[in-house]
Each structure stands twice: as structure tokens, then as C-alpha cells.
Protein backbone atom coordinates (compact mmCIF):
# COMPACT_ATOMS: atom_id res chain seq x y z
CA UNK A 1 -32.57 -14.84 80.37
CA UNK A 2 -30.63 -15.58 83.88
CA UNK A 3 -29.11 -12.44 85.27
CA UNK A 4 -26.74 -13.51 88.05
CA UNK A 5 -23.82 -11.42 89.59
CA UNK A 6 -19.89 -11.91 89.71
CA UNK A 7 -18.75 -13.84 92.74
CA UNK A 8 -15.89 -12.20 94.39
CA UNK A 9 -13.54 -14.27 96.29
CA UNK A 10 -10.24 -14.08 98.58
CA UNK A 11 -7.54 -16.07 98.75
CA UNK A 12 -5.63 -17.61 102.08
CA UNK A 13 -3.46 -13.97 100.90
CA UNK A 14 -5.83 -11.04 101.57
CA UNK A 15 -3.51 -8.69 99.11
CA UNK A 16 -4.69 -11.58 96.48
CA UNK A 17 -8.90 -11.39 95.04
CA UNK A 18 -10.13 -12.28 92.27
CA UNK A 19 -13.66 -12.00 89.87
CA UNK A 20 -15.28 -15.18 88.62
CA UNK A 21 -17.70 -13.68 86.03
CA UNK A 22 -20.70 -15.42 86.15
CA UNK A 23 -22.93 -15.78 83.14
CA UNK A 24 -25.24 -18.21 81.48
CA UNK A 25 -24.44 -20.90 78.90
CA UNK A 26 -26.93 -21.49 76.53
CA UNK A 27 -24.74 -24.22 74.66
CA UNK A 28 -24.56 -25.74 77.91
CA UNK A 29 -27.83 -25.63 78.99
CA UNK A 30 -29.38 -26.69 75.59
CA UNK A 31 -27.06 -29.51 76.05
CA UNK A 32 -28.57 -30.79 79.52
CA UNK A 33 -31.50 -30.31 78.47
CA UNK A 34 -30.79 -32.40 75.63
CA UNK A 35 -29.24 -35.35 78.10
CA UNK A 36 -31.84 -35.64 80.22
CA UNK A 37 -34.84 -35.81 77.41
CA UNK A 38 -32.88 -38.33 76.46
CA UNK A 39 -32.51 -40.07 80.17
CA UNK A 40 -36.44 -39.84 80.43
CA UNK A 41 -36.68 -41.84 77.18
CA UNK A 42 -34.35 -44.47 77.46
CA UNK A 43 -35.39 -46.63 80.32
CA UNK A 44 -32.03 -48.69 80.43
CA UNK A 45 -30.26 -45.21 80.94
CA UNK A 46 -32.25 -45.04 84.24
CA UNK A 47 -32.66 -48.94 85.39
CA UNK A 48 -31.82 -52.61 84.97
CA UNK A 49 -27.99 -54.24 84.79
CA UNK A 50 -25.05 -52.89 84.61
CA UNK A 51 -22.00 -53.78 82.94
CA UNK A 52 -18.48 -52.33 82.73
CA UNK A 53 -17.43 -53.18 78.90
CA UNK A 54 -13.83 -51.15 79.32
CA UNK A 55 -11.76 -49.33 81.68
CA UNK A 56 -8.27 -48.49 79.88
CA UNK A 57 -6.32 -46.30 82.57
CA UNK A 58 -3.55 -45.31 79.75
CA UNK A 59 -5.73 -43.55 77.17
CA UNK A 60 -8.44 -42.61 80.32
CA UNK A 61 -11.53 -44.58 78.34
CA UNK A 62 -14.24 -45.96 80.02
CA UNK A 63 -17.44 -48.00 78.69
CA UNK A 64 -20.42 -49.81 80.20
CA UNK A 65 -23.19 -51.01 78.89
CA UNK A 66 -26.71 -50.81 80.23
CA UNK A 67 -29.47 -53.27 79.67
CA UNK A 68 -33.13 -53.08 81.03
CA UNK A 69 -35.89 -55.76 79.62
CA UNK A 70 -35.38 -56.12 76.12
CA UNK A 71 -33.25 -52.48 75.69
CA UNK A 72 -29.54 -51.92 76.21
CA UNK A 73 -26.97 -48.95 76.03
CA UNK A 74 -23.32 -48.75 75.68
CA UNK A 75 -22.09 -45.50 76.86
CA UNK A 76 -18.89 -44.55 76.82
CA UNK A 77 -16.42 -41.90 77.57
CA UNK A 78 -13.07 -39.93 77.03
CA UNK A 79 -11.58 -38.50 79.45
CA UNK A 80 -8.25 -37.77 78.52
CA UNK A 81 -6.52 -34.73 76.32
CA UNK A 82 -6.88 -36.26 73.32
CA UNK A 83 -8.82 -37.69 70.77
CA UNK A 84 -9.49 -41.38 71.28
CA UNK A 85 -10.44 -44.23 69.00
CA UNK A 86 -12.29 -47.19 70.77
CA UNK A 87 -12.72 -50.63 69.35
CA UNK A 88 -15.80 -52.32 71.11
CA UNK A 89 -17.57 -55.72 70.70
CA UNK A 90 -21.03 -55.41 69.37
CA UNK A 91 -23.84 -58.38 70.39
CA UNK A 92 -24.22 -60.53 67.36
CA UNK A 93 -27.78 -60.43 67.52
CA UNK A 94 -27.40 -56.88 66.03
CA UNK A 95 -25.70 -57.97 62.81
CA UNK A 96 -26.98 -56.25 59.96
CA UNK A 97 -29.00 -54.00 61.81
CA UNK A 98 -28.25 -49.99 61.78
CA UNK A 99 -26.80 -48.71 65.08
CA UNK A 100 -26.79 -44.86 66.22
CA UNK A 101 -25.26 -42.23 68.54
CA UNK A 102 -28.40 -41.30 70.42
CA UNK A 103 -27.00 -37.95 71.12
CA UNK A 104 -26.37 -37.08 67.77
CA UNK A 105 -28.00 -39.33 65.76
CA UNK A 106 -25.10 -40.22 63.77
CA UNK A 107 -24.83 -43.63 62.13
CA UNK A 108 -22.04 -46.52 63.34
CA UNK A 109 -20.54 -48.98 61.87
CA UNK A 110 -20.48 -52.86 62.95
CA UNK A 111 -17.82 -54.90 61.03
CA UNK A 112 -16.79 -58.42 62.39
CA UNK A 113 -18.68 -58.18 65.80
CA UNK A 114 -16.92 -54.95 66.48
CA UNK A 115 -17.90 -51.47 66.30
CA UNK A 116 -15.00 -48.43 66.36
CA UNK A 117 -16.21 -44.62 68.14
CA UNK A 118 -13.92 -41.84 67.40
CA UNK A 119 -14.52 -39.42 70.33
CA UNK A 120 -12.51 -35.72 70.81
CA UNK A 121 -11.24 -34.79 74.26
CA UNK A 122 -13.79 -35.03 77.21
CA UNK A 123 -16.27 -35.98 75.00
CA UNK A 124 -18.73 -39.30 75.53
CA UNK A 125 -21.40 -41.11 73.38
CA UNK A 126 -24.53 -43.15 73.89
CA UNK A 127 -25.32 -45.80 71.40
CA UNK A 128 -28.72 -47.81 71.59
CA UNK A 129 -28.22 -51.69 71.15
């Protein structure tokens, strides 16, 4: 394990200090980890076109799609407070075919070109085309 120490700190007020305690997040960690296995993996995660799919100020949503030879991902995130539901258009040459989360592996549906992601606060998704 990571040992580090508290950082002390002053403010503008020298009567005012405070203690960030400093320790290590596994949860986190095991999550970056996670992101960048992925990132090494997925070519069009790293290279190739980008698109912007959705920027919706008032519910603080953003999408874009990647594509790179024959691979693309749609990433997209949630940014607000709240839970979000997104409705996005899916390529039609992926009709029938299965689509996933790569993060979590979790299974999507497409229904009339469109596919809907249910994301909590701060929370964002990769899906492989």
C-alpha cells in the first residue's frame, strides 16, 4: 500500500488552517486502472474521427462518438446532479445485433434506430458500435 502524509494548508487568514487527509483509494484506483485497459484496447478510444452526437446544456449531457477503421464508440456523459435518461440514434447497420457498456459489460437495448442509457449523477458510459 501507498503511505502518504496529511497536507496542511493556510488560508489568505493565518488564524484559519486546515488538514486535508490524504489516503489512497482503492475503488478509485481499480477504476483507472480499469479505464485505461480499456483505452489500450479500443483503438477508436485513442484515434480516428470524431463526432459530437449531443451537447444538451439543460440536463448537462454530452455524447460523441468515435470511429477508427472499421470500429466506433459512443461515449457519453452526465454531468449534472441527477440521474439522466438519454435517447440516442443507433447506426442501422447494427440492427439486430447485441450492443454493450464496455465498462460494465451490461447489455443495451436498440428499438427503432434508437438506443436509451440511464446514467446516475457524474457518471459516463462507453458503448462499442
Amino acid at each position: 500500500n501507498l503511505k502518504y502524509e496529511d497536507e496542511n494548508y493556510t488560508t489568505v487568514n493565518p488564524n484559519i488552517s486546515s488538514v486535508d487527509k490524504v489516503e489512497f483509494n482503492q475503488e478509485l484506483f481499480s477504476y483507472y486502472k480499469k479505464i485505461i485497459a480499456l483505452r489500450k484496447r479500443v483503438p477508436a478510444l485513442k484515434v480516428g474521427d470524431f463526432k459530437t452526437e449531443l451537447i444538451d446544456d439543460k440536463n448537462k449531457v454530452y455524447a460523441f462518438t468515435r470511429t477508427y477503421q472499421e470500429e466506433s464508440v459512443k461515449v457519453v456523459f452526465n454531468t449534472s446532479e441527477s440521474s439522466q435518461e438519454i435517447l440516442l440514434s443507433w447506426p442501422a447497420k447494427t440492427k439486430g445485433s447485441k450492443v454493450y457498456e464496455l465498462l460494465t459489460g451490461k447489455e443495451l437495448r436498440v428499438k427503432s434506430g434508437k438506443i436509451e442509457i440511464k446514467l446516475k449523477p457524474y457518471e459516463g458510459t462507453i458503448i462499442s458500435l
